[in-house]
C-alpha atoms as a PDB file:
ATOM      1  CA  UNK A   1      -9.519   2.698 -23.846  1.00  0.00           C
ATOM      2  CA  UNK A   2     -12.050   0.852 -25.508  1.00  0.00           C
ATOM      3  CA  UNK A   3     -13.550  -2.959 -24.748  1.00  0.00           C
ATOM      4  CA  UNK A   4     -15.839  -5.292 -26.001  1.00  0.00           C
ATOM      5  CA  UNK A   5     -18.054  -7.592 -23.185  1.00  0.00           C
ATOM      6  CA  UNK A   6     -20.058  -9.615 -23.664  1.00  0.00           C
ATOM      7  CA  UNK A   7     -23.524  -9.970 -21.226  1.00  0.00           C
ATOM      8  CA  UNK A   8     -24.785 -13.067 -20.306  1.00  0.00           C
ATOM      9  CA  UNK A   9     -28.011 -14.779 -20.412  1.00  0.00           C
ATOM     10  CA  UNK A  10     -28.496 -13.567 -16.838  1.00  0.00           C
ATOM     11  CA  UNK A  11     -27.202  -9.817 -18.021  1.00  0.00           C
ATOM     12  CA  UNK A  12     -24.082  -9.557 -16.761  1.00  0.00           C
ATOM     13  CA  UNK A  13     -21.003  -8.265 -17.992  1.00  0.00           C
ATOM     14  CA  UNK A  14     -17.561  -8.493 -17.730  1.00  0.00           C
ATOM     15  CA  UNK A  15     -15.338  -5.775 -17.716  1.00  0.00           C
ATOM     16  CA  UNK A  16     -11.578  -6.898 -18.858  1.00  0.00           C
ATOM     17  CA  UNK A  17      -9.176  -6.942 -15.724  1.00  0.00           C
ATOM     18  CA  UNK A  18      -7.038  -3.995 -17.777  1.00  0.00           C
ATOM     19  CA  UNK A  19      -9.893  -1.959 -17.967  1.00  0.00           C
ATOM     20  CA  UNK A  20     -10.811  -2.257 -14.670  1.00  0.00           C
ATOM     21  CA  UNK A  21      -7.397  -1.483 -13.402  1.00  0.00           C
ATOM     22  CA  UNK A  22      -7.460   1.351 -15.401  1.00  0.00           C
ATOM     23  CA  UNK A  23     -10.416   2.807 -14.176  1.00  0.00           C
ATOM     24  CA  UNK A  24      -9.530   1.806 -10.385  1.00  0.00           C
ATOM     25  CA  UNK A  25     -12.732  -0.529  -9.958  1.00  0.00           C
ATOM     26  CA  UNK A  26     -12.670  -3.691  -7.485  1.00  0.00           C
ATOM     27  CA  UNK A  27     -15.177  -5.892  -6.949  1.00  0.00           C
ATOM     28  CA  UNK A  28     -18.320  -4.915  -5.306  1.00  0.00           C
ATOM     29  CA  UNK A  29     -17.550  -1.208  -7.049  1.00  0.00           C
ATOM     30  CA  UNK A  30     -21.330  -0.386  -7.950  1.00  0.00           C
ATOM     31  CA  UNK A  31     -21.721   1.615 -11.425  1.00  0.00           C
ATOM     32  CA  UNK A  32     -24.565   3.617 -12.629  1.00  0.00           C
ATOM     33  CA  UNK A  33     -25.735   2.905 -16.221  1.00  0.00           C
ATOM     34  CA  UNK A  34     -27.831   5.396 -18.447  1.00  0.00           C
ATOM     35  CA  UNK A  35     -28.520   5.542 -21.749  1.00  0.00           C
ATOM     36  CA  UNK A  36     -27.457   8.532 -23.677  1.00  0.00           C
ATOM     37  CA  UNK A  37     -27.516   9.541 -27.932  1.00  0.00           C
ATOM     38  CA  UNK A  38     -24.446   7.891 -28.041  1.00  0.00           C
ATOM     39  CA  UNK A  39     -24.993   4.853 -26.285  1.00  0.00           C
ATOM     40  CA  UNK A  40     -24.471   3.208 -22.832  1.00  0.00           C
ATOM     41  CA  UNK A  41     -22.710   5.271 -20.452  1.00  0.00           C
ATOM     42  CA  UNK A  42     -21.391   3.380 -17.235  1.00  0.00           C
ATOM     43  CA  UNK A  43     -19.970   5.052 -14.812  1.00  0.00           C
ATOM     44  CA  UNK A  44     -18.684   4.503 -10.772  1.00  0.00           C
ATOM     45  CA  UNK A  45     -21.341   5.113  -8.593  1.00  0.00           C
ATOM     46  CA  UNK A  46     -20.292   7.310  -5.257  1.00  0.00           C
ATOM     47  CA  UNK A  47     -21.391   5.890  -2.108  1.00  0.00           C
ATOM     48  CA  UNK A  48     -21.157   7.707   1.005  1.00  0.00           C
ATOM     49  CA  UNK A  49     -21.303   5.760   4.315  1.00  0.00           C
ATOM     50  CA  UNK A  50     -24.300   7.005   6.906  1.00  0.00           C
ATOM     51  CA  UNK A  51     -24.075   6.993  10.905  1.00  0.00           C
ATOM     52  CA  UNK A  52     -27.581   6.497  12.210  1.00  0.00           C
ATOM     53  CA  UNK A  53     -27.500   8.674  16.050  1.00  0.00           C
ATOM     54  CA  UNK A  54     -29.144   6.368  18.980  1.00  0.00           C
ATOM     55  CA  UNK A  55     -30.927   8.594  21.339  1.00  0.00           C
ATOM     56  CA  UNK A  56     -28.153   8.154  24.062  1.00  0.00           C
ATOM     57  CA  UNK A  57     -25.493   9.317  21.313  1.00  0.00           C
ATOM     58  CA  UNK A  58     -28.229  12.283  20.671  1.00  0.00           C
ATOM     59  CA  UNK A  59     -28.048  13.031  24.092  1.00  0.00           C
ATOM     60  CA  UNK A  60     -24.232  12.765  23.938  1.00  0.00           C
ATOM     61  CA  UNK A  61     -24.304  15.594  21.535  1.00  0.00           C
ATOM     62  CA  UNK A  62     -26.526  18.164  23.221  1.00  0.00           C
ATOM     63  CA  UNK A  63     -24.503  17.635  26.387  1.00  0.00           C
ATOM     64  CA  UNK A  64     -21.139  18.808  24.690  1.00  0.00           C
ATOM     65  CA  UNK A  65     -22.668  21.715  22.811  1.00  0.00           C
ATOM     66  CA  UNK A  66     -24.263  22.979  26.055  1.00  0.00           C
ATOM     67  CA  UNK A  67     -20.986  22.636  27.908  1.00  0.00           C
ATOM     68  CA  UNK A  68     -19.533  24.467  24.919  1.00  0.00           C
ATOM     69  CA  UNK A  69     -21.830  27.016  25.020  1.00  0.00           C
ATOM     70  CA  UNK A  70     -21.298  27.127  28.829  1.00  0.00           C
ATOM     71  CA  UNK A  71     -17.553  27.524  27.983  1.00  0.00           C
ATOM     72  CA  UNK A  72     -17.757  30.296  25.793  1.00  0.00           C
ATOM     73  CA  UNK A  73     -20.406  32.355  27.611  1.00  0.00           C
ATOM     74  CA  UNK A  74     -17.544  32.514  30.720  1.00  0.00           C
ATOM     75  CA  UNK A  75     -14.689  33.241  27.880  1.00  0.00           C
ATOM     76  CA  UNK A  76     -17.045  36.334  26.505  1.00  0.00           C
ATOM     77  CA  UNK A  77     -17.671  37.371  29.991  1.00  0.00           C
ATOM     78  CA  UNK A  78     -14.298  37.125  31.062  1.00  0.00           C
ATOM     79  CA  UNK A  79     -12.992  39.013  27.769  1.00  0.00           C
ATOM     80  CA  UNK A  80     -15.608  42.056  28.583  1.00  0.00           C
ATOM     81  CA  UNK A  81     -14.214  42.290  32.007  1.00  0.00           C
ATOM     82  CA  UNK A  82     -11.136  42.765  30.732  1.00  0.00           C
ATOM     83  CA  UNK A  83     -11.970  45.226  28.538  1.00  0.00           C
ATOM     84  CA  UNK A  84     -13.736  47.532  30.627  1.00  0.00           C
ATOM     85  CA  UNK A  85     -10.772  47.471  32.969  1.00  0.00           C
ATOM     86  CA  UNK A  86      -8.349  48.608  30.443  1.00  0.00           C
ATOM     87  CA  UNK A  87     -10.241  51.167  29.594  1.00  0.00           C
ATOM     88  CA  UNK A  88     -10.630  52.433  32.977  1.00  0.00           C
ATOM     89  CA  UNK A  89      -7.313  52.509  33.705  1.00  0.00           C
ATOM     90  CA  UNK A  90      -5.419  55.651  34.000  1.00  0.00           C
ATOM     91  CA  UNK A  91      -3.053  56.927  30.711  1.00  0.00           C
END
């Protein structure tokens, strides 16, 4: 599909509404614009959301991987147990 903008004194452009649509852009969609031998390429920008860990939620972390780690230490133990009694049980 091909469009002609126009850009502004202030350098903005307009991209039709079918064009848009097209493409699946909404407002506040951020684009990244390069130039290549061709010409202008624009093209949707991905944005990936960040959490940012307090120290208590840190802390909330290394408490449930040490309780996992708890947990499976007694599941290993409990599975070697198991297995040296089967094997010393009479055939």
């Amino acid at each position: 599909m091909k469009a002609t903008v126009t850009i502004t004194s202030r350098g903005v452009i307009t991209l039709p509404a079918k064009l848009r649509e097209a493409l699946g852009l909404k407002a506040d969609d951020h684009l990244i614009a390069e130039t290549t031998p061709e010409g202008l390429l624009l093209r949707p920008a991905v944005t990936l959301p960040i959490e940012i860990y307090t120290p208590e939620r840190e802390e909330e972390f290394d408490q449930a991987e040490a309780e996992l780690a708890r947990v499976l230490a007694r599941k290993a133990s409990g599975m070697k147990r198991a297995s040296r009694a089967v094997r010393k049980t009479p055939r």
